[in-house]
Structures are given as C-alpha cells and as structure tokens.
PDB file of N, CA and C in Angstrom:
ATOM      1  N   UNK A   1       0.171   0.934  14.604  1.00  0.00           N
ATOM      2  CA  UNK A   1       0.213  -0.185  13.659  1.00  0.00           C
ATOM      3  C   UNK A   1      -0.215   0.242  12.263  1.00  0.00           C
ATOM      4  N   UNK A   2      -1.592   0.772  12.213  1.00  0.00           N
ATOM      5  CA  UNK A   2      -2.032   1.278  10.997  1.00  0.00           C
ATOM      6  C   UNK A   2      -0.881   2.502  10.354  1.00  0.00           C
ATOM      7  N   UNK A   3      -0.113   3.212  11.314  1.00  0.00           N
ATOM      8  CA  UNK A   3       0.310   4.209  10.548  1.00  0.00           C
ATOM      9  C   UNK A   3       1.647   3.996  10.145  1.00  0.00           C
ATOM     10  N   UNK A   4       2.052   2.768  10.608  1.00  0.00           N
ATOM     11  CA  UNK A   4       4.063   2.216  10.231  1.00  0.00           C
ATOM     12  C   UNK A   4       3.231   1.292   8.873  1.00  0.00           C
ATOM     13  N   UNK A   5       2.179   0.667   8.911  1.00  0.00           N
ATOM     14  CA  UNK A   5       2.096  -0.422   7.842  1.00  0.00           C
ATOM     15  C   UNK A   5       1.743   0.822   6.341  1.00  0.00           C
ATOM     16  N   UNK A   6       0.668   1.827   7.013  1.00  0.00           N
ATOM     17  CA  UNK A   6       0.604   3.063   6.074  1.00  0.00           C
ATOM     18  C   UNK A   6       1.704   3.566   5.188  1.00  0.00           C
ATOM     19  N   UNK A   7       2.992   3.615   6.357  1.00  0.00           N
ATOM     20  CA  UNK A   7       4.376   4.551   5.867  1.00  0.00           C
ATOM     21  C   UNK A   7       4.903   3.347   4.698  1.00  0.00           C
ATOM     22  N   UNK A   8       4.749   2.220   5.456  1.00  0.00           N
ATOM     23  CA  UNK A   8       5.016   1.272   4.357  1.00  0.00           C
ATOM     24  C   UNK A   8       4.846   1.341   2.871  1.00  0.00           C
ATOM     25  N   UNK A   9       3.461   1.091   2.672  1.00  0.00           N
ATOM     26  CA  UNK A   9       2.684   1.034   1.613  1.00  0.00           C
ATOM     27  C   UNK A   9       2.636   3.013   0.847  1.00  0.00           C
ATOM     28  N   UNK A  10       3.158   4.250   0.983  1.00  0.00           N
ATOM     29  CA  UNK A  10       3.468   4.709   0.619  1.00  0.00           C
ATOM     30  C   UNK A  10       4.772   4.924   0.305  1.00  0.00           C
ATOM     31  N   UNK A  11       5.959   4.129   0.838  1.00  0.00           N
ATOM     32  CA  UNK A  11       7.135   4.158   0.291  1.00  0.00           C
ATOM     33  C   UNK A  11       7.084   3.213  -1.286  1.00  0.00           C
ATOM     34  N   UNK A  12       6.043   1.999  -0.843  1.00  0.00           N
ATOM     35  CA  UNK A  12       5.893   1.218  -1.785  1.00  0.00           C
ATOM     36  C   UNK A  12       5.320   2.117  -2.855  1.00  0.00           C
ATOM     37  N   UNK A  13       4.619   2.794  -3.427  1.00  0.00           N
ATOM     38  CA  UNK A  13       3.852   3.314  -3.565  1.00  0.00           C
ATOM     39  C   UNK A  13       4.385   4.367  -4.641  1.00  0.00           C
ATOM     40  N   UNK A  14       5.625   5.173  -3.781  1.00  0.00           N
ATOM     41  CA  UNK A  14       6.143   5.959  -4.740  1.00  0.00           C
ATOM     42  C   UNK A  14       7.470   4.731  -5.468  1.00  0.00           C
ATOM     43  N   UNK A  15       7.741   4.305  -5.334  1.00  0.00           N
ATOM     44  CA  UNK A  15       8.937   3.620  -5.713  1.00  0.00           C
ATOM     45  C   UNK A  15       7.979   3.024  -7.229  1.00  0.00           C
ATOM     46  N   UNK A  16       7.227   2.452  -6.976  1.00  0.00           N
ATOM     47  CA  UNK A  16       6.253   2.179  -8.283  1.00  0.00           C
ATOM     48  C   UNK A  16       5.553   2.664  -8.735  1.00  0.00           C
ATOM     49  N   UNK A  17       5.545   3.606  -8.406  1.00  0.00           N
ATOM     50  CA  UNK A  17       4.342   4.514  -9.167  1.00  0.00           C
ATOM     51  C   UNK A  17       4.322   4.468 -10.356  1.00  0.00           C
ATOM     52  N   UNK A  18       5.117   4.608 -11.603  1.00  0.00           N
ATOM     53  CA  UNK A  18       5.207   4.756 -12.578  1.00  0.00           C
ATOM     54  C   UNK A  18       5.133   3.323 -13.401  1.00  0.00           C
ATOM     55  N   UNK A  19       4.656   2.240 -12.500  1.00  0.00           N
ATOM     56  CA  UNK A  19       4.652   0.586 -13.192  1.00  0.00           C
ATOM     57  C   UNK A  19       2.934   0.000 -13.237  1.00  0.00           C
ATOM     58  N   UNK A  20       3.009  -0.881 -13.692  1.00  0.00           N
ATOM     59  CA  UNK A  20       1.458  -1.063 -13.826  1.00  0.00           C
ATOM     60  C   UNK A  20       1.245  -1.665 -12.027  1.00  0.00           C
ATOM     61  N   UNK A  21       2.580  -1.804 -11.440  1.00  0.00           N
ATOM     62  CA  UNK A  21       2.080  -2.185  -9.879  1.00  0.00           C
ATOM     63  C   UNK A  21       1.417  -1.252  -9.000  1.00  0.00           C
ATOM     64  N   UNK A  22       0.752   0.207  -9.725  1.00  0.00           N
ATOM     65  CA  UNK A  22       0.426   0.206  -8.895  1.00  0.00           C
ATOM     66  C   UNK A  22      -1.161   0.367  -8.568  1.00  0.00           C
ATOM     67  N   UNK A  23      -2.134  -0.389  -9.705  1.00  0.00           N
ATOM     68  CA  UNK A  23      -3.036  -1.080  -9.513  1.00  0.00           C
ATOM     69  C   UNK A  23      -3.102  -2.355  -8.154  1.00  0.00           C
ATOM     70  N   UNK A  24      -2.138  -3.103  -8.392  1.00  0.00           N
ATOM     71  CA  UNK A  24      -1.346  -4.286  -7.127  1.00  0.00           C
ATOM     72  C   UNK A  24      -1.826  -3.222  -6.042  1.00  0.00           C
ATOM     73  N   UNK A  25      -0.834  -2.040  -5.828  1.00  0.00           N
ATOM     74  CA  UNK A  25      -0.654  -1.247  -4.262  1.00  0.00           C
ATOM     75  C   UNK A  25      -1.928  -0.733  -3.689  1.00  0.00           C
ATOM     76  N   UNK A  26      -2.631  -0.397  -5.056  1.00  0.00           N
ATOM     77  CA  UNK A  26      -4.115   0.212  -4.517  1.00  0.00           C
ATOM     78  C   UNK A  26      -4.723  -1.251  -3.679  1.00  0.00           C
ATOM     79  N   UNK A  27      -4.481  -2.260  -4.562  1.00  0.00           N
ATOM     80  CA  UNK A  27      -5.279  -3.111  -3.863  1.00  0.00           C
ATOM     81  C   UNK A  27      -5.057  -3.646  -2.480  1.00  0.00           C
ATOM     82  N   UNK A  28      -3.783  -3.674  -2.483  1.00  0.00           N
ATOM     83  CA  UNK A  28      -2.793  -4.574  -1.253  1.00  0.00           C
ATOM     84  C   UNK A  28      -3.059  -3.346  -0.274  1.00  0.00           C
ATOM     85  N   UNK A  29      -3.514  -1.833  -0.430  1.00  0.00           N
ATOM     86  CA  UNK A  29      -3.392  -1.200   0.094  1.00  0.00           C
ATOM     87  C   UNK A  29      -5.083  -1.615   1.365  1.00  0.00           C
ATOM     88  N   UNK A  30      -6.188  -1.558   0.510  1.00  0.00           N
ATOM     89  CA  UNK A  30      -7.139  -1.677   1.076  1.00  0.00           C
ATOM     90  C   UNK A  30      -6.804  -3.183   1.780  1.00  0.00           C
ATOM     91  N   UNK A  31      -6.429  -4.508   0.968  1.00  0.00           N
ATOM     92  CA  UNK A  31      -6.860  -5.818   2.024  1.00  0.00           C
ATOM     93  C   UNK A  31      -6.059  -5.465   3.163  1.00  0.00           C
ATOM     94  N   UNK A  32      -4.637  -4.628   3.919  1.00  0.00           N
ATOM     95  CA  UNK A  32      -3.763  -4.582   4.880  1.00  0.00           C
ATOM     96  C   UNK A  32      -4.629  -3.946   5.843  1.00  0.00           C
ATOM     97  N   UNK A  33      -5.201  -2.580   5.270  1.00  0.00           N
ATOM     98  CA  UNK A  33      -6.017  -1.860   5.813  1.00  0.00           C
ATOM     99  C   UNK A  33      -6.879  -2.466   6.608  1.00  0.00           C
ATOM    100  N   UNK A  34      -7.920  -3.539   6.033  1.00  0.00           N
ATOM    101  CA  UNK A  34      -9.219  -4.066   6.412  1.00  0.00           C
ATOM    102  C   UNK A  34      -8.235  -5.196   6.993  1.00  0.00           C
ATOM    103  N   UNK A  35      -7.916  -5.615   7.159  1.00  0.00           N
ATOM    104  CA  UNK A  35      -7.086  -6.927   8.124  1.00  0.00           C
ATOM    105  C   UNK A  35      -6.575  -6.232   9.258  1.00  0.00           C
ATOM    106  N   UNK A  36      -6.473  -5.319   9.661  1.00  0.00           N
ATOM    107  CA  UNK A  36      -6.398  -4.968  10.319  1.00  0.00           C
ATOM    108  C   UNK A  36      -7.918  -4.484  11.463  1.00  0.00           C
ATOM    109  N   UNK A  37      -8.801  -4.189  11.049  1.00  0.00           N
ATOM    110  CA  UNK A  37     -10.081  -3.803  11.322  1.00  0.00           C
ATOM    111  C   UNK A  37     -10.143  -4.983  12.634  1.00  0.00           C
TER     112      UNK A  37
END
C-alpha cells in the first residue's frame, strides 16, 4: 500500500517539479504517509 501510493506521489512529483506545486507534494506527501500509520 505504502509503496504503490509512494510510486504515486513520485510520478506526481517529477511531473511538477519545476512548479511552485511542489511545496503542495511535499506536503500531501507526509499527510498520505501518516494516514496511513
């Protein structure tokens, strides 16, 4: 689970990299993470 939602959020990740989203991804990255816990 953690590592398909992971693959996720690094596809996301590079696709924006270069936008101010990816302040957004850092964040969305940790709440998916910890919801999961």
């Amino acid at each position: 689970m953690v590592l398909s939602s992971l693959k996720t959020l690094m596809t996301e990740f590079t696709s924006c990299r270069r936008t101010k989203a990816k302040k957004n991804l850092e964040t969305k990255l940790f709440v998916s993470f910890f919801a999961q816990i």
